[in-house]
Protein backbone atom coordinates (compact mmCIF):
# COMPACT_ATOMS: atom_id res chain seq x y z
CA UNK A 1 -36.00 135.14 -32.89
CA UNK A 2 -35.82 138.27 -34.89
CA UNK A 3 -37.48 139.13 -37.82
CA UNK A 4 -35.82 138.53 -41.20
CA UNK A 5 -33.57 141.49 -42.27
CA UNK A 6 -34.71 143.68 -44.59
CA UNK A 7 -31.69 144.60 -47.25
CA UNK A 8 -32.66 148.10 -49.29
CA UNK A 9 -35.23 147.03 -52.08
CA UNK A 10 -34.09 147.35 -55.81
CA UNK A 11 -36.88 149.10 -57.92
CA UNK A 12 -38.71 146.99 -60.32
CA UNK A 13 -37.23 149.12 -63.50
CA UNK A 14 -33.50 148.08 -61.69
CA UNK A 15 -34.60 144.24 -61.01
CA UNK A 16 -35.83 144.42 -64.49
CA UNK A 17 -32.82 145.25 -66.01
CA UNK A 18 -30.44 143.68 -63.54
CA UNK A 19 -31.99 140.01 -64.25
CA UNK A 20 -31.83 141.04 -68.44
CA UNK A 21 -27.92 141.91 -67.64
CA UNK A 22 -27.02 139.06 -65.13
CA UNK A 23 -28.89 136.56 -67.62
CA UNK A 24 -26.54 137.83 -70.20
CA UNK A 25 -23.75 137.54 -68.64
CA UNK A 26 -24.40 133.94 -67.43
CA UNK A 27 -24.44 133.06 -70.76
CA UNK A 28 -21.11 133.92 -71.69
CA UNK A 29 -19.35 132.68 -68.63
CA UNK A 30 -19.56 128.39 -67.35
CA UNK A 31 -19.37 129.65 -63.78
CA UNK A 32 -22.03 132.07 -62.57
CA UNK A 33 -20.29 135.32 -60.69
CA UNK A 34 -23.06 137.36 -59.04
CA UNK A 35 -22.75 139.65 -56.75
CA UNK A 36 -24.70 137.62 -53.40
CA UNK A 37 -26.20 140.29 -50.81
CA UNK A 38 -25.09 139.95 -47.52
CA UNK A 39 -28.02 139.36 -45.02
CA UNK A 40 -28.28 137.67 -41.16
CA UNK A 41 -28.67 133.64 -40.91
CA UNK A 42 -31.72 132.04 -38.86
CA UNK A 43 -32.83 128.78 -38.04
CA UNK A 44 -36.06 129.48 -38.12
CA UNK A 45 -38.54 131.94 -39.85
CA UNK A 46 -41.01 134.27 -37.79
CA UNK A 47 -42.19 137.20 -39.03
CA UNK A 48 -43.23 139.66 -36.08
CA UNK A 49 -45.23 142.11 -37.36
CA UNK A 50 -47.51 142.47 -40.59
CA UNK A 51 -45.27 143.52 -43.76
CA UNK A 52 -45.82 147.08 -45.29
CA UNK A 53 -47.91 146.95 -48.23
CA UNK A 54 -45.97 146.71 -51.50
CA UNK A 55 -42.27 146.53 -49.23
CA UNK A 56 -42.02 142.70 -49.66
CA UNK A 57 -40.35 140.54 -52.31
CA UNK A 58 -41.86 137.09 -51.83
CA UNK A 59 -41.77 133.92 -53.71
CA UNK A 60 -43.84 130.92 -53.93
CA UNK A 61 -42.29 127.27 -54.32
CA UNK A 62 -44.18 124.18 -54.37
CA UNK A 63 -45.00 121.04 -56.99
CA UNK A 64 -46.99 121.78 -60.37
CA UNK A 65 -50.76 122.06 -58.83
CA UNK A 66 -50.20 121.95 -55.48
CA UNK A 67 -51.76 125.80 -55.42
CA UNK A 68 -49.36 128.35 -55.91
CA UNK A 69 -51.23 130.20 -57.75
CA UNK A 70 -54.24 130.45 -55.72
CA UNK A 71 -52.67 131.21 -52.31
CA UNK A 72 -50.34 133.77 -53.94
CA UNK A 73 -53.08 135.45 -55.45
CA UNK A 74 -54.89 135.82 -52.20
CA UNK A 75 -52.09 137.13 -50.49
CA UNK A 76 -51.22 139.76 -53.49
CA UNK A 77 -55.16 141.23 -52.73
CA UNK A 78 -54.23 140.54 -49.07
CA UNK A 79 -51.16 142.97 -48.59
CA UNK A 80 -51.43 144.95 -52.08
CA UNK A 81 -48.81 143.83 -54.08
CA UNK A 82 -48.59 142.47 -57.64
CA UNK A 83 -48.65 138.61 -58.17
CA UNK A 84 -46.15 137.70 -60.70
CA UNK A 85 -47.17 133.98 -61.84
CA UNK A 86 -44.47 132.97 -65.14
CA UNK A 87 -46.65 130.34 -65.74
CA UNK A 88 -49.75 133.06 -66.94
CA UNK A 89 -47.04 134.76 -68.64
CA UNK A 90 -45.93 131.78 -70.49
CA UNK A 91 -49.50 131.19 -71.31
CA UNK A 92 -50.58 134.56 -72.17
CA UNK A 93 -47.64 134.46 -74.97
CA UNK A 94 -49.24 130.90 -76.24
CA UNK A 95 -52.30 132.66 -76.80
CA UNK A 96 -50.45 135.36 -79.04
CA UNK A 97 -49.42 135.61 -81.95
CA UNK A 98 -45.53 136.06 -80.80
CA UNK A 99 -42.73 134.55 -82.04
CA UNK A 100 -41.94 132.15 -79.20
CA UNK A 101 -45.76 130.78 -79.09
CA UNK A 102 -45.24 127.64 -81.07
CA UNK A 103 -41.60 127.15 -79.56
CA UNK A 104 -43.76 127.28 -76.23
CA UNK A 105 -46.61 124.66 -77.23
CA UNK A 106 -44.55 121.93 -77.49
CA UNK A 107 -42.49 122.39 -74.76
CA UNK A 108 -45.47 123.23 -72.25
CA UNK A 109 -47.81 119.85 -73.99
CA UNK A 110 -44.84 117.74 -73.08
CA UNK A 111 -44.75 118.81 -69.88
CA UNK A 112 -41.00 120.02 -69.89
CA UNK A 113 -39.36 123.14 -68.22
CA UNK A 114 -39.51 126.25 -70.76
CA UNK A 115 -35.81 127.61 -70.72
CA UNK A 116 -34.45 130.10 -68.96
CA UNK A 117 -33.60 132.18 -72.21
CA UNK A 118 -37.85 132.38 -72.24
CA UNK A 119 -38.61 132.26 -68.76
CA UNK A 120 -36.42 135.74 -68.15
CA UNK A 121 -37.11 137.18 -70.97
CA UNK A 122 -41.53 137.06 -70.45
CA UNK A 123 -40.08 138.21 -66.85
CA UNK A 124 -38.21 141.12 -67.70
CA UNK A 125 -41.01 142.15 -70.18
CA UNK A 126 -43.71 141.73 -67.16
CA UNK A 127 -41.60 143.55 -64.15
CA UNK A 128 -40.93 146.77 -67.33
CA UNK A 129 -44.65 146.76 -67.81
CA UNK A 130 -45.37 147.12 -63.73
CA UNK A 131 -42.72 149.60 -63.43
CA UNK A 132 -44.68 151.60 -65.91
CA UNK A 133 -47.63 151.05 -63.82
CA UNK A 134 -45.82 152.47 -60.80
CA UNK A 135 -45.84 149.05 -59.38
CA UNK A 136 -43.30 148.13 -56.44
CA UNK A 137 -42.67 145.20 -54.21
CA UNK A 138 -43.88 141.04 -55.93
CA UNK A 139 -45.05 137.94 -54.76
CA UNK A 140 -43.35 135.64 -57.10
CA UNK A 141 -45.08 132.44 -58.50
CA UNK A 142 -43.01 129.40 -60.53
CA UNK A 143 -39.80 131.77 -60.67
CA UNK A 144 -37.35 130.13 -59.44
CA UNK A 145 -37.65 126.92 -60.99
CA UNK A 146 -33.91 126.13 -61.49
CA UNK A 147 -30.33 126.82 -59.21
CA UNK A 148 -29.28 128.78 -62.12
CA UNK A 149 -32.45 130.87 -61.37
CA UNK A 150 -32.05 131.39 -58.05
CA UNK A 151 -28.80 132.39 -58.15
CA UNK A 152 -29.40 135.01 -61.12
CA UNK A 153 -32.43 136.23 -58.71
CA UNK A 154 -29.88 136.17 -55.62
CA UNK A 155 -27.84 138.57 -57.56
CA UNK A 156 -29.76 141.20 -58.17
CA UNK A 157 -32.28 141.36 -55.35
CA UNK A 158 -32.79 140.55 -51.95
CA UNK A 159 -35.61 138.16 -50.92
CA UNK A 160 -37.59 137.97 -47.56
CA UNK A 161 -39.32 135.28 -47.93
CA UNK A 162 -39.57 131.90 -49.89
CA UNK A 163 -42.84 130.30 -49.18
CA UNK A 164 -42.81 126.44 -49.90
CA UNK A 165 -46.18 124.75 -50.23
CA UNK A 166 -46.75 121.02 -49.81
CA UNK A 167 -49.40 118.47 -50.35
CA UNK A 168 -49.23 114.52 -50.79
CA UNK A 169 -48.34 113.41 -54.26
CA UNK A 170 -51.70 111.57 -54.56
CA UNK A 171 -53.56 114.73 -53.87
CA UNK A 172 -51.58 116.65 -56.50
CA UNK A 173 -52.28 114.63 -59.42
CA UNK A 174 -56.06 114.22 -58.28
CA UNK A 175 -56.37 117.96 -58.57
CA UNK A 176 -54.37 118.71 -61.47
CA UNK A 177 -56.49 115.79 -63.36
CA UNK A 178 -59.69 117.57 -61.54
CA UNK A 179 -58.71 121.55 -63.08
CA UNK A 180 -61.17 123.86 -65.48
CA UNK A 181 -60.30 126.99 -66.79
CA UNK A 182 -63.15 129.39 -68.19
CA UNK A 183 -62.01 130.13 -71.85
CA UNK A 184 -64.03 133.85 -71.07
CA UNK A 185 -62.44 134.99 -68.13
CA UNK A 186 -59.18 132.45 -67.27
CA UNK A 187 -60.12 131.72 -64.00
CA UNK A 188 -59.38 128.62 -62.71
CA UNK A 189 -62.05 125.86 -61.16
CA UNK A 190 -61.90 122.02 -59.71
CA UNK A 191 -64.40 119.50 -60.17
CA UNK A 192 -62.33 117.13 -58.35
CA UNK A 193 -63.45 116.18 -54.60
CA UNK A 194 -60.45 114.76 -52.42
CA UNK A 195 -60.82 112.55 -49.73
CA UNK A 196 -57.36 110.46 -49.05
CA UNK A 197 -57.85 108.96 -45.76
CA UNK A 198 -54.73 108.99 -43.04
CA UNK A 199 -52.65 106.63 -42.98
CA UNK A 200 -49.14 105.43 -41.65
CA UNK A 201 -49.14 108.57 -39.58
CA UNK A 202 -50.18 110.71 -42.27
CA UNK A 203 -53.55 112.79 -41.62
CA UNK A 204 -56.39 112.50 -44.18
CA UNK A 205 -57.01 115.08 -46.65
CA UNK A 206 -59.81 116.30 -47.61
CA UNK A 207 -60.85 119.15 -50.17
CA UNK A 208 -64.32 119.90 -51.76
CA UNK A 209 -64.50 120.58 -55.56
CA UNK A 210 -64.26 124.68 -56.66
CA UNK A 211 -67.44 124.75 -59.04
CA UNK A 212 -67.61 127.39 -61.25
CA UNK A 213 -70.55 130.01 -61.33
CA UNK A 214 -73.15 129.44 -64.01
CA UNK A 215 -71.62 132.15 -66.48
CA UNK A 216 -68.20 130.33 -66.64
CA UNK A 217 -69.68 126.60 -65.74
CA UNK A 218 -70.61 125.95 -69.87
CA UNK A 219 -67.11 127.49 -70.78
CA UNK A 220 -64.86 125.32 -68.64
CA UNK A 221 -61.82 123.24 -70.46
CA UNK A 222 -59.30 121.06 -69.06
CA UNK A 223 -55.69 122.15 -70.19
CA UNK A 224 -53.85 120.40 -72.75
CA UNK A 225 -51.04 119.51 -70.54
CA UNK A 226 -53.14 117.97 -67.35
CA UNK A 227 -53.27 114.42 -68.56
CA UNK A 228 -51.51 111.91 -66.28
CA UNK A 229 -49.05 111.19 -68.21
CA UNK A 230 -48.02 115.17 -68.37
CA UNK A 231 -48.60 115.44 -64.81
CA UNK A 232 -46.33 112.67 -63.93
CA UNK A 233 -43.32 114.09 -66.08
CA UNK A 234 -44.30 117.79 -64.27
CA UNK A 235 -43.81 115.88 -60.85
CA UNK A 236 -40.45 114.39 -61.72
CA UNK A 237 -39.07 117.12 -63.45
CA UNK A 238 -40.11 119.20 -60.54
CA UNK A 239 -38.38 116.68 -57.65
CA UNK A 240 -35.19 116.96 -60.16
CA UNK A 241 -34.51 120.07 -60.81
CA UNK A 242 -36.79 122.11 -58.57
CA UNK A 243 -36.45 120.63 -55.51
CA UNK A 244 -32.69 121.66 -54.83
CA UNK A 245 -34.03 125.17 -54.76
CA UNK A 246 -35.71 124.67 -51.60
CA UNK A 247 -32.36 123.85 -49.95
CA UNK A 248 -30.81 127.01 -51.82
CA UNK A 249 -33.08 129.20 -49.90
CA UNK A 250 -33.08 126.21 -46.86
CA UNK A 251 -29.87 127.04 -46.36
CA UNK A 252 -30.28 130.64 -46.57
CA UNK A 253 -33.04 130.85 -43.80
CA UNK A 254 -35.60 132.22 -45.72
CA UNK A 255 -37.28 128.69 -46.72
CA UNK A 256 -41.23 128.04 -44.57
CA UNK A 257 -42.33 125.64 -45.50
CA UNK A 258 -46.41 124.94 -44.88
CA UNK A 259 -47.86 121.18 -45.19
CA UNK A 260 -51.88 122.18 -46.85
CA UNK A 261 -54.23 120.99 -44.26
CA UNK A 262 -56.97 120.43 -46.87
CA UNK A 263 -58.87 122.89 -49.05
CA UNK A 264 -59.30 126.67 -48.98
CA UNK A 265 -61.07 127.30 -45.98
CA UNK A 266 -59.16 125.18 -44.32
CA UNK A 267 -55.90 125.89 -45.37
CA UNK A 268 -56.09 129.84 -46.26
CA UNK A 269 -56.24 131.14 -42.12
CA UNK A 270 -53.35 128.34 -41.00
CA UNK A 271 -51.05 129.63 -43.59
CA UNK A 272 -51.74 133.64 -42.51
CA UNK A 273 -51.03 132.37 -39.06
CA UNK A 274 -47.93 131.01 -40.39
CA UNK A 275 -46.75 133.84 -41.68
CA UNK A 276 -47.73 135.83 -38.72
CA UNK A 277 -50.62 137.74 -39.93
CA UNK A 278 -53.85 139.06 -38.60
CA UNK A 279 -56.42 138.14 -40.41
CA UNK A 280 -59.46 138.83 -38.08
CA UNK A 281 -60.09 141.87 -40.23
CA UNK A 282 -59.27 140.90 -43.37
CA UNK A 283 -61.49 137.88 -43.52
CA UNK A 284 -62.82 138.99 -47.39
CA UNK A 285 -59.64 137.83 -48.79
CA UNK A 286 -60.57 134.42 -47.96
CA UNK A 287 -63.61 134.86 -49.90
């Protein structure tokens, strides 16, 4: 199988303005009439040989919790490229003193969607400020969320890669009800421990908590909007209207898809081998 084509990369300033422009433009028109890159169909994905540091334009796809975040993040350090996650931008503008921050509150609390009108806007802002950085290349996280999305992101750029993470739906909510964040530093911890045994031909899972280290451990809070209840409505929102963009990028051949085996150290060295990489040197970014 060959390796997915590679269409001539549009500069983060371009992208930038490109999704401001095509946004606009959706607006004013019912029907949305992008301009769709031309690239080769496959039935499968391989990727044959490691991709060149800050030449790839990933995205990340998966359920609310299922670890987007962390695995993008790992790969960003992993082949040097910025991870773009909209849900810290959405949450870095709740903890200003912007216009849109009490807009946002509500909506995030409830456990809703933010708009698009938000959602490209904290983008556009984001990819401006890496351009300035001399930043090239992304690993998208929680962007797409929507068909009207992915088709505004079709239209400007070209894609290698759509990553789509999985994990049982009982897992999910166990670590999304299980999640600290360090008010100091933002990172993210678990205090949940997993163990779903297998069942009707499903393996077990099983994932050790992700303590904290004693600076952050008397700082930890658990979000506003990890309740059940708000989990719940993130889950069906997400099979609604996020789950057709899997078969937007299905049917595009770019869609792997990559069933978590468990935690971390389980999971983190299956999904490089997924995606082809070699990792035997690189160990650290496991770490």
């Amino acid at each position: 199988m060959a390796a997915l084509s590679r269409i001539p990369k549009t500069s983060i300033k371009s992208l930038s303005s490109c999704i401001s422009r095509s946004f606009s433009i959706t607006k004013l028109n019912s029907e949305i009439d992008l301009k769709v890159p031309s690239f080769l169909s496959h039935n499968s994905l391989l990727l044959r040989q490691e991709p060149k540091e800050g030449n790839i334009q990933w995205v990340f796809l998966g359920c609310p919790g299922v670890g987007k975040g962390t695995y993008a993040s790992r790969l960003s350090n992993f082949l040097g490229v910025p991870h773009i996650a909209t849900g810290d931008l959405v949450r870095e503008e709740l903890n200003s003193s912007g216009p849109l921050a009490s807009q946002l509150k509500e909506t995030v609390n409830q456990g809703k969607l933010v708009s698009d009108e938000i959602i490209i806007s904290l983008l556009s802002k984001r990819l401006q400020a890496g351009e300035a950085k001399g930043e090239s290349g992304f690993i998208l996280d929680g962007f797409p969320r929507t068909i009207r999305q992915a088709e505004i992101l079709e239209g400007v750029t070209d894609i290698d890669l759509v990553v789509n993470l999985k994990l049982r739906e009982e897992a999910l909510l166990a670590k999304c009800l299980g999640r600290r964040i360090c008010v100091e530093c933002g990172r993210n911890y678990n205090i949940a421990c997993i163990d779903i045994k297998g069942e009707n031909g499903n393996p077990g899972i099983y994932m050790d908590p992700l303590p904290a280290p004693p600076q952050c451990a008397p700082k930890l809070i658990q979000r506003a909007d990890d309740t059940e209840e708000v989990v719940k409505e993130r889950l069906r929102i997400y099979y609604e209207k996020s789950q057709p963009v899997e078969e937007f990028y299905r049917s595009r051949g770019k869609l792997l898809e990559f069933d978590l085996p468990g935690g971390i150290p389980e999971s983190w060295p299956k999904l490089l081998e997924a995606l082809n990489l070699d990792h035997e040197d690189k160990c650290s970014a496991a770490a």
